[in-house]
C-alpha atoms as a PDB file:
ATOM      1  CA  UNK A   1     111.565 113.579  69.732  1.00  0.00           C
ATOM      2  CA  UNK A   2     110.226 111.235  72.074  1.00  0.00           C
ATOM      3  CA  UNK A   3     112.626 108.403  73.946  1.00  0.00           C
ATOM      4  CA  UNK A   4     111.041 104.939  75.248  1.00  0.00           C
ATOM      5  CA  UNK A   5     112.049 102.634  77.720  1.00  0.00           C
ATOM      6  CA  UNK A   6     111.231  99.360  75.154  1.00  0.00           C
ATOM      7  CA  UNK A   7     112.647  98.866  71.576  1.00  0.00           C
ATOM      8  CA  UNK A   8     109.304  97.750  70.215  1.00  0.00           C
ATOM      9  CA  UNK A   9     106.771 101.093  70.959  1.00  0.00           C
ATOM     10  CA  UNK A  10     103.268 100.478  70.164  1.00  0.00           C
ATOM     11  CA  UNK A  11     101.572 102.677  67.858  1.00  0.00           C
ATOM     12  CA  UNK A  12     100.961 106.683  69.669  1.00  0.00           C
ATOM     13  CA  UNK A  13      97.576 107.102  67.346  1.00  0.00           C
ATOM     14  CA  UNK A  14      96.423 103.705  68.460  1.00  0.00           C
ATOM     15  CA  UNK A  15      97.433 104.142  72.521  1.00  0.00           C
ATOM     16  CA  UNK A  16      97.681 107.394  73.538  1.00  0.00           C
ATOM     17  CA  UNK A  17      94.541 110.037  74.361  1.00  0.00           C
ATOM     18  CA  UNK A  18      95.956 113.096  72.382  1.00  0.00           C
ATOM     19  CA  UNK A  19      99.737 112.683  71.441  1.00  0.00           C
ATOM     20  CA  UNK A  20      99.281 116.198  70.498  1.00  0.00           C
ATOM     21  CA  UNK A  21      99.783 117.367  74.465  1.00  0.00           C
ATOM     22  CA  UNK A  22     103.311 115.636  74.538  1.00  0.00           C
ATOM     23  CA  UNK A  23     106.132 117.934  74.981  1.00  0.00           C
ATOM     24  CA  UNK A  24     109.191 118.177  72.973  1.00  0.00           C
ATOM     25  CA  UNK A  25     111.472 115.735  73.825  1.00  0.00           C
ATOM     26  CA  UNK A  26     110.008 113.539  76.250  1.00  0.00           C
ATOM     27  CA  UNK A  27     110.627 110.727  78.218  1.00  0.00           C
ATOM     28  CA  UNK A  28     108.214 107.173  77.569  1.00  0.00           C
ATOM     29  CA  UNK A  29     107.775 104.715  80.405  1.00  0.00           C
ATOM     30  CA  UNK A  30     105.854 101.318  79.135  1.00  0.00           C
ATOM     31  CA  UNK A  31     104.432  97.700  81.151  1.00  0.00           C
ATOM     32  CA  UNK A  32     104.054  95.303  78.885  1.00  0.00           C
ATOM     33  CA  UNK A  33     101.167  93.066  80.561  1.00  0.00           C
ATOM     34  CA  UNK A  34     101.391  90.119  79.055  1.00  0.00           C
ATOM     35  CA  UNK A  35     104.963  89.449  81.111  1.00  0.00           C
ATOM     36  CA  UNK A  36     103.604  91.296  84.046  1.00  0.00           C
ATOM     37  CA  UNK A  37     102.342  89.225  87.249  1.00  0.00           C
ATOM     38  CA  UNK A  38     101.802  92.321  89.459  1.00  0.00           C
ATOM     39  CA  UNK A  39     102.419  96.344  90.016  1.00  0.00           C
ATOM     40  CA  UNK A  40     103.693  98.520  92.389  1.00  0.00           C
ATOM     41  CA  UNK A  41     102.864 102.237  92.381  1.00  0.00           C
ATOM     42  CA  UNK A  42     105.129 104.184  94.928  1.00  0.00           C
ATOM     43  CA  UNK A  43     102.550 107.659  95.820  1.00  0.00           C
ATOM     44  CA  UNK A  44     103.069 110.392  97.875  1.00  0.00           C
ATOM     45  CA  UNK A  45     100.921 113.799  98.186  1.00  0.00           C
ATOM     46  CA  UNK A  46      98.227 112.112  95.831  1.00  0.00           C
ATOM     47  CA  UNK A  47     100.594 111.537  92.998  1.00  0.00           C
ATOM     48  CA  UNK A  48     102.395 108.828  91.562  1.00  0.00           C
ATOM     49  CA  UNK A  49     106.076 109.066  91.241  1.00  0.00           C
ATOM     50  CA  UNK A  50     107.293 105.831  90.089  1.00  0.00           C
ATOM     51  CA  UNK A  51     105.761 102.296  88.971  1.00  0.00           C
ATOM     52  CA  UNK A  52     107.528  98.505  89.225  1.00  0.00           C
ATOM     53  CA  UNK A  53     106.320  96.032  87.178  1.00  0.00           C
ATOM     54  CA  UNK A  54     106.877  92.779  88.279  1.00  0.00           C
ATOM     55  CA  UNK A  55     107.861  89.939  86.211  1.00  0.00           C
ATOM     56  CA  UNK A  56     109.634  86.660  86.701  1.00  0.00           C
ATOM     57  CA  UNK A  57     112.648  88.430  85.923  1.00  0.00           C
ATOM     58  CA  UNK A  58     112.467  91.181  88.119  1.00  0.00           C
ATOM     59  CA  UNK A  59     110.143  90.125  91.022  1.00  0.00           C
ATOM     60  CA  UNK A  60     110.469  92.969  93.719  1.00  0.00           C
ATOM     61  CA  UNK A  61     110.171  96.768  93.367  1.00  0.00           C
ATOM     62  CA  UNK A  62     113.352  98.096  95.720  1.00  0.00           C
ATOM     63  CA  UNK A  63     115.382  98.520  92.220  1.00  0.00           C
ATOM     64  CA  UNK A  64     112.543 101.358  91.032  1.00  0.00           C
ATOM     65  CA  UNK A  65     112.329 102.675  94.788  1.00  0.00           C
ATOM     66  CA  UNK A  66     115.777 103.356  94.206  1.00  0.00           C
ATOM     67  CA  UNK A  67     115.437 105.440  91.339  1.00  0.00           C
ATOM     68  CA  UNK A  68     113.201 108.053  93.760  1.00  0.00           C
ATOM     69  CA  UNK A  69     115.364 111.013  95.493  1.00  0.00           C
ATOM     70  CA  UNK A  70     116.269 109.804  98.915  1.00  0.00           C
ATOM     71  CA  UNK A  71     113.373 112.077 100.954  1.00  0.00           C
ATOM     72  CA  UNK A  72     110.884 110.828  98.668  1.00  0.00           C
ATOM     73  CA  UNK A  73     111.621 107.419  99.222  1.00  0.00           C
ATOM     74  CA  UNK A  74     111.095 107.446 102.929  1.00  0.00           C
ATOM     75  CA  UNK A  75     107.460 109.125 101.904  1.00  0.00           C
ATOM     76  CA  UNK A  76     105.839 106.957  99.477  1.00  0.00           C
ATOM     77  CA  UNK A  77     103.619 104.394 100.209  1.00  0.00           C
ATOM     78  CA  UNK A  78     104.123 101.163  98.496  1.00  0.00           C
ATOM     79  CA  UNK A  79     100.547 100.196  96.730  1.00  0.00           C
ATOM     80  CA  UNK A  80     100.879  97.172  95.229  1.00  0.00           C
ATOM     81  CA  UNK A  81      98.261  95.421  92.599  1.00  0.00           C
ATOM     82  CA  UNK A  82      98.637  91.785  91.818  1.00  0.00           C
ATOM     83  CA  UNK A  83      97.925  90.172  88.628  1.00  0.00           C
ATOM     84  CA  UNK A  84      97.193  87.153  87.282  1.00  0.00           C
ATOM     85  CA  UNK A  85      96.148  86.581  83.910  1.00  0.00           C
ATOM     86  CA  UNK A  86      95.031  89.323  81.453  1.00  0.00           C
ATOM     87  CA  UNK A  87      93.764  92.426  82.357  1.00  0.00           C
ATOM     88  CA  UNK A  88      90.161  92.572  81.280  1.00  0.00           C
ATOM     89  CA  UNK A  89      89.665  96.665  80.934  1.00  0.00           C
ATOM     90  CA  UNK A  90      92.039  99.663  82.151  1.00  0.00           C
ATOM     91  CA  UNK A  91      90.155 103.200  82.927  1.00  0.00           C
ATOM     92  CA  UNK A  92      91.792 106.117  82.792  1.00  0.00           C
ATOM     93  CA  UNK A  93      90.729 109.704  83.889  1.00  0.00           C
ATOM     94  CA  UNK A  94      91.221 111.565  80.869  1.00  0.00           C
ATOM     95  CA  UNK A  95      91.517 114.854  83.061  1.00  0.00           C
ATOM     96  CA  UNK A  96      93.304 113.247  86.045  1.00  0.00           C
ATOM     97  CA  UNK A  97      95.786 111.017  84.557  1.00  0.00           C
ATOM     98  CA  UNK A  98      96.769 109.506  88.157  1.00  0.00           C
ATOM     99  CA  UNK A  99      93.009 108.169  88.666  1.00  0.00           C
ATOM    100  CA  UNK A 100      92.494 104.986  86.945  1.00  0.00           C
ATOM    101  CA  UNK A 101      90.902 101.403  87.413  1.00  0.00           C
ATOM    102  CA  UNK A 102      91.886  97.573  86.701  1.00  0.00           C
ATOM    103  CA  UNK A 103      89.206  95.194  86.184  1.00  0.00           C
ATOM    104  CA  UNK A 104      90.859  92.498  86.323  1.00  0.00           C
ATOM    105  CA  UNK A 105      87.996  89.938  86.607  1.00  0.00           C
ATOM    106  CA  UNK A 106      83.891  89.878  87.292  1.00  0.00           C
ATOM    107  CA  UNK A 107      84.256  90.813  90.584  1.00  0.00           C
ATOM    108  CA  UNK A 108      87.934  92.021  91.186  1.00  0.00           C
ATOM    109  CA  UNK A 109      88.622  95.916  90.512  1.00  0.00           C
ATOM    110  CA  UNK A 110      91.618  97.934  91.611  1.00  0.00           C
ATOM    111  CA  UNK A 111      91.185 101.890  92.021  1.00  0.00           C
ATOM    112  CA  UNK A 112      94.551 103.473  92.143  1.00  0.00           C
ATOM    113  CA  UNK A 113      94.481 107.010  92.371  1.00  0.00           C
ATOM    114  CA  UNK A 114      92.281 110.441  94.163  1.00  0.00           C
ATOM    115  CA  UNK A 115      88.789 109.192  94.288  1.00  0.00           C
ATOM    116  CA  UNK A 116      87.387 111.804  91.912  1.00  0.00           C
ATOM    117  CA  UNK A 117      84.533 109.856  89.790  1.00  0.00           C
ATOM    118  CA  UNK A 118      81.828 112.770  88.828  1.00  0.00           C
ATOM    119  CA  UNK A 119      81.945 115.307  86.112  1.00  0.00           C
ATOM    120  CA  UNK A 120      84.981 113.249  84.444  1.00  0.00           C
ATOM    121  CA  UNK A 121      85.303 111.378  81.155  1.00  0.00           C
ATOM    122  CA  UNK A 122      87.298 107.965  80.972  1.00  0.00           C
ATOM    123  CA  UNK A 123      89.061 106.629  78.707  1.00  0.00           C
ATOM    124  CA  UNK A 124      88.991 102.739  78.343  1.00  0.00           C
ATOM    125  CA  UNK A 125      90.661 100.206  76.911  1.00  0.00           C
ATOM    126  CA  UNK A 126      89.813  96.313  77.036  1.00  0.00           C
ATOM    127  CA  UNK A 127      92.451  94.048  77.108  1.00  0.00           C
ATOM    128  CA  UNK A 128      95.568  95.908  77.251  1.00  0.00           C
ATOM    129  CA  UNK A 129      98.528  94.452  76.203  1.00  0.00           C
ATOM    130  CA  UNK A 130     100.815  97.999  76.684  1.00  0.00           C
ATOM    131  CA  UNK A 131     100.478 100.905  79.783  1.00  0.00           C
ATOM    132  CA  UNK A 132     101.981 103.926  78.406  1.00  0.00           C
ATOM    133  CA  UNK A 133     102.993 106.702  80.759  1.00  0.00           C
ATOM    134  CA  UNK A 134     105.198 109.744  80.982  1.00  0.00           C
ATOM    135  CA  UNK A 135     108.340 109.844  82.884  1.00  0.00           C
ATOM    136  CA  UNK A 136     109.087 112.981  84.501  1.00  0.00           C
ATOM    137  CA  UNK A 137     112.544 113.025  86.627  1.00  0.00           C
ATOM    138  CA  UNK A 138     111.818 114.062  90.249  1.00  0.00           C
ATOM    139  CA  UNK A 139     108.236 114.856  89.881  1.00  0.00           C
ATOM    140  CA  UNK A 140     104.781 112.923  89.629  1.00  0.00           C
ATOM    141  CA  UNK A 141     104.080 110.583  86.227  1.00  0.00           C
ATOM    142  CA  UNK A 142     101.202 110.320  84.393  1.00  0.00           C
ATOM    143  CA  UNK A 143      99.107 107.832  82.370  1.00  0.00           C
ATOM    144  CA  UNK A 144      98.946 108.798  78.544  1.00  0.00           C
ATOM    145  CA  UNK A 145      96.603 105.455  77.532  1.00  0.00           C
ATOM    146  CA  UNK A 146      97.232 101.914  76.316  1.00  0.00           C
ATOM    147  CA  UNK A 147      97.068  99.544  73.572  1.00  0.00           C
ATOM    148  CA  UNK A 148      95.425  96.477  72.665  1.00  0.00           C
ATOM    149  CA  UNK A 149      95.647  94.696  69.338  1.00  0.00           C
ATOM    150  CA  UNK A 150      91.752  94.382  69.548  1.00  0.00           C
ATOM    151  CA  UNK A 151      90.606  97.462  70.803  1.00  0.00           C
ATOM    152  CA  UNK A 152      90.651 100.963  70.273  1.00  0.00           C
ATOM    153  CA  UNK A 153      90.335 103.771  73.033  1.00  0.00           C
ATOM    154  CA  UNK A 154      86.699 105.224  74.070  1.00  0.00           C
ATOM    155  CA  UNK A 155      86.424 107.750  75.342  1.00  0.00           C
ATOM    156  CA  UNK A 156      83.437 106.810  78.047  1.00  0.00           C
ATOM    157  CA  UNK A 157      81.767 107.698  81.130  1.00  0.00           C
ATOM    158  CA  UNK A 158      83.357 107.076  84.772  1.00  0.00           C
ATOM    159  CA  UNK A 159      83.005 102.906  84.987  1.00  0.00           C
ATOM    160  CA  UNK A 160      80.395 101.378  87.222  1.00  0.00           C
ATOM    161  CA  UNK A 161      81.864 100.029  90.653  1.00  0.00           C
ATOM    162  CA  UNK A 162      80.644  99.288  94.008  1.00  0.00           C
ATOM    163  CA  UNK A 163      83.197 101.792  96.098  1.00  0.00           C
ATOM    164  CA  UNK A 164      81.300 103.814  98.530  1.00  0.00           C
ATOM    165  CA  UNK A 165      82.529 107.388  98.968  1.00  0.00           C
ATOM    166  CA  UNK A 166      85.457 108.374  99.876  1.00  0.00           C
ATOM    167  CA  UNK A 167      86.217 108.766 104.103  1.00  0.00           C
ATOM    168  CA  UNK A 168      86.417 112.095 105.416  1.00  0.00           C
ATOM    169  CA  UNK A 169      90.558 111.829 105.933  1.00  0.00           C
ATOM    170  CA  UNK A 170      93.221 113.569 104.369  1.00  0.00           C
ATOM    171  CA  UNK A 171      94.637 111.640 101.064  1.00  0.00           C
ATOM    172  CA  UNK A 172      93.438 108.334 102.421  1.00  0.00           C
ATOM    173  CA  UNK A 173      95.030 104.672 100.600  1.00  0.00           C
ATOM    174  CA  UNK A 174      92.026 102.284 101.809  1.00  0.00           C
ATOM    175  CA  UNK A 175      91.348  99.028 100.508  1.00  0.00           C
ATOM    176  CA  UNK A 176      88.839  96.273 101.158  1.00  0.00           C
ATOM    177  CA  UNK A 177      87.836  92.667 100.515  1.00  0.00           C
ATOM    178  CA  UNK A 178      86.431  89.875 101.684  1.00  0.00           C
ATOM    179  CA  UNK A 179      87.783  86.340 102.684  1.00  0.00           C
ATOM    180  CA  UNK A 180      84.828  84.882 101.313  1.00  0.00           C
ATOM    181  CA  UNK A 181      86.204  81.915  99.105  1.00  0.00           C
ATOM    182  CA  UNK A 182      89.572  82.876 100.267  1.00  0.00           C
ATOM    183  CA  UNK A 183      92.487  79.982 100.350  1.00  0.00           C
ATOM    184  CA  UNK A 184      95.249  81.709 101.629  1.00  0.00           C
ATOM    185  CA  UNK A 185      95.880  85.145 103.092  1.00  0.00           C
ATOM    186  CA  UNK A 186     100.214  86.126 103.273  1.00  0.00           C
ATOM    187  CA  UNK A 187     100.716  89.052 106.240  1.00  0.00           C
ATOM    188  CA  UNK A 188     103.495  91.567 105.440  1.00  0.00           C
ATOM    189  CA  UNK A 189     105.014  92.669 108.959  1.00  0.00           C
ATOM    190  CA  UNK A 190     107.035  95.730 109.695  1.00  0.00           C
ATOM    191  CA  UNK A 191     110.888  94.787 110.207  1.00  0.00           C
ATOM    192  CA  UNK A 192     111.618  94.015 113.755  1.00  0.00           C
ATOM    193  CA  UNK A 193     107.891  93.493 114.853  1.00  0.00           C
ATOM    194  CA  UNK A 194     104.808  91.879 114.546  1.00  0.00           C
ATOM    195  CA  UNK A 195     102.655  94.555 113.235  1.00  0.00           C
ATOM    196  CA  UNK A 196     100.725  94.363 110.075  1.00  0.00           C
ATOM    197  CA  UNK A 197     101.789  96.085 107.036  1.00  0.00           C
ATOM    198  CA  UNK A 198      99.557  94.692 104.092  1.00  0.00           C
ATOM    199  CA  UNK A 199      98.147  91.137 103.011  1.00  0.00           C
ATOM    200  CA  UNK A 200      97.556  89.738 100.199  1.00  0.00           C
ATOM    201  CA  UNK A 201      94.288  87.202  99.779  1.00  0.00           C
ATOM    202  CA  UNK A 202      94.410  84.243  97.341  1.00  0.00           C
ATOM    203  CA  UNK A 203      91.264  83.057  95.879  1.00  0.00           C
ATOM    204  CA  UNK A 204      90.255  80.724  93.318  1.00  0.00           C
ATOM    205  CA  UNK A 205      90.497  82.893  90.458  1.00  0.00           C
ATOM    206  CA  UNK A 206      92.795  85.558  91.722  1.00  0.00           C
ATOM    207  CA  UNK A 207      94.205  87.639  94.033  1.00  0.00           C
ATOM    208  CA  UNK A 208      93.415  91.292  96.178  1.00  0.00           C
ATOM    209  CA  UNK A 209      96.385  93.480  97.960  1.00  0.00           C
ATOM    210  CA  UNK A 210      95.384  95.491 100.599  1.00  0.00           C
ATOM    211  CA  UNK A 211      97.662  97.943 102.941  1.00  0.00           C
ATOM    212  CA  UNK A 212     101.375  98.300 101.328  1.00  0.00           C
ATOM    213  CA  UNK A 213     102.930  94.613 100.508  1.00  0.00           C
ATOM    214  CA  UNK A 214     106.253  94.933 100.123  1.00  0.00           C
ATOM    215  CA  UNK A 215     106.725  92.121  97.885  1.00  0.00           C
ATOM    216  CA  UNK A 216     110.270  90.335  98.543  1.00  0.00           C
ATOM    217  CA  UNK A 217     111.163  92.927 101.144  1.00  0.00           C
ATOM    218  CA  UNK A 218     109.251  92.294 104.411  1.00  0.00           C
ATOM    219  CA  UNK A 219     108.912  89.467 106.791  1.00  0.00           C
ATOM    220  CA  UNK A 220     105.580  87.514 105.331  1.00  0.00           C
ATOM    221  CA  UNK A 221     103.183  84.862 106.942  1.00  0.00           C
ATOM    222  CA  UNK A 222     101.013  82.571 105.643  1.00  0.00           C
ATOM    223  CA  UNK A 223      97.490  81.072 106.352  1.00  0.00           C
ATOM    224  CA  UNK A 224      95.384  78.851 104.391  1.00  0.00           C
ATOM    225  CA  UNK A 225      91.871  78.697 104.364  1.00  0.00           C
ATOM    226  CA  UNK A 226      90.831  81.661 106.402  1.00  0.00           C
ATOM    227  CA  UNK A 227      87.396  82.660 108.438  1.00  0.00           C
ATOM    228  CA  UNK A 228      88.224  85.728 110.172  1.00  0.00           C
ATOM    229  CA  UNK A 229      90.891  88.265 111.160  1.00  0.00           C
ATOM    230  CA  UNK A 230      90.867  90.414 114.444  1.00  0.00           C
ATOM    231  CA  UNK A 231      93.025  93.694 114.792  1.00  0.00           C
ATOM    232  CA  UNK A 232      93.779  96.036 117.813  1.00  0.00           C
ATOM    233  CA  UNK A 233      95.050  99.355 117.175  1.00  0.00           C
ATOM    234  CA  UNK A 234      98.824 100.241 118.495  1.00  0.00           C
ATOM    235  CA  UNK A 235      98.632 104.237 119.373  1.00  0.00           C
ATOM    236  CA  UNK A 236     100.958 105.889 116.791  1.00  0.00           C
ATOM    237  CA  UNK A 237     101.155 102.635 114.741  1.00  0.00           C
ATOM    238  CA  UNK A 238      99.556 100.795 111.911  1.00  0.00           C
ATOM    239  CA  UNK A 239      97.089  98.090 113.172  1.00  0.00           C
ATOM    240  CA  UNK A 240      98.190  95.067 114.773  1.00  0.00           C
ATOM    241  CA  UNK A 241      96.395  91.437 113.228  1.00  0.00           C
ATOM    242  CA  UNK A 242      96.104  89.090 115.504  1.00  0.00           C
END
């Protein structure tokens, strides 16, 4: 049998890649998008061990930290994804399910996940209105698919985007974007100091994380309409904005 954490499942032919491959009982975690204004993926070692989905009803993510064993949660790094709207198309690495991508608008994608593009198939799914993912006590989850009341899974090629390869570091979380058209940029601090932890940038039709935002947990500050950022580096510490 298999449990879920909602009352109202969607469909396993219609959202998952092969139910076939699920175990005997297992455990079903779901976001429902439609409610969901943003996502927080808590990763260690490459892998994914817990997800938040915020809505208006439960805004931060220290309540799903929580559920992590107490080593674990001094590990992960908090990568948050912000949403606003509908989510236009979700990839999934049908043979890495802890590689996917959010399009979330023209020009707005969100990779979460190892870099590993070539020699994969995708799975995609436009307009998602469920994630579906396995739930696996103390170790890693994985993405099974998604549904959409319009769509149907396809199994695809790796989708086009404009990331560059990967940097020559050990498990790397970088991030990128531009303040181009930007209207407000919020700085998450570490407690007790004044160096940056993550930002988040507002624009006209959306928003990009970058770093870890600890939404609802760190000191933030805010600046509207910015034109530049400068950064020194702190040996042994995270950069400093200025």
């Amino acid at each position: 049998f298999r449990i879920w954490d909602t009352p109202c499942p969607p469909l396993l032919e219609h959202s998952l890649i092969d139910p076939a491959i699920l175990p005997q009982p297992c455990l079903l975690g779901t976001i429902q998008t439609r409610i969901c204004i943003g996502m927080t993926f808590f990763i260690a070692c490459n892998s994914i061990y817990a997800i938040h989905s915020h809505t208006n009803t439960q805004p931060f993510a220290r309540s799903t930290l929580m559920t992590l064993a107490p080593r674990r949660r001094d590990e992960v790094a908090w990568v948050y994804v912000p949403i606003q709207g509908d989510i236009a198309e979700f990839w999934l690495n049908a043979d890495r399910r802890q590689c996917f991508l959010f399009r979330l608008g023209p020009v707005r994608d969100a990779f979460i996940g190892p870099y590993i593009m070539q020699l994969s198939n995708f799975v995609l799914v436009k307009r998602p209105l469920t994630l579906t993912y396995r739930k696996n006590g103390p170790m890693p989850i994985s993405f099974l698919g998604a549904y959409s009341e319009e769509h149907r899974l396809q199994i695809t090629t790796p989708p086009p985007t404009k990331y560059s390869p990967p940097p020559s570091l050990r498990n790397p979380y970088f991030s990128s974007a531009s303040l181009k058209h930007a209207s407000r940029v919020r700085i998450f601090y570490l407690p007790g100091t004044k160096l940056c932890r993550g930002l988040i940038i507002q624009y006209e039709d959306g928003q990009r994380a970058l770093g870890q935002c600890r939404v609802g947990i760190d000191l933030v500050a805010e600046y509207t309409r910015p034109h530049a950022g400068t950064t020194r580096r702190v040996p042994g510490r995270p950069f400093h904005l200025l």
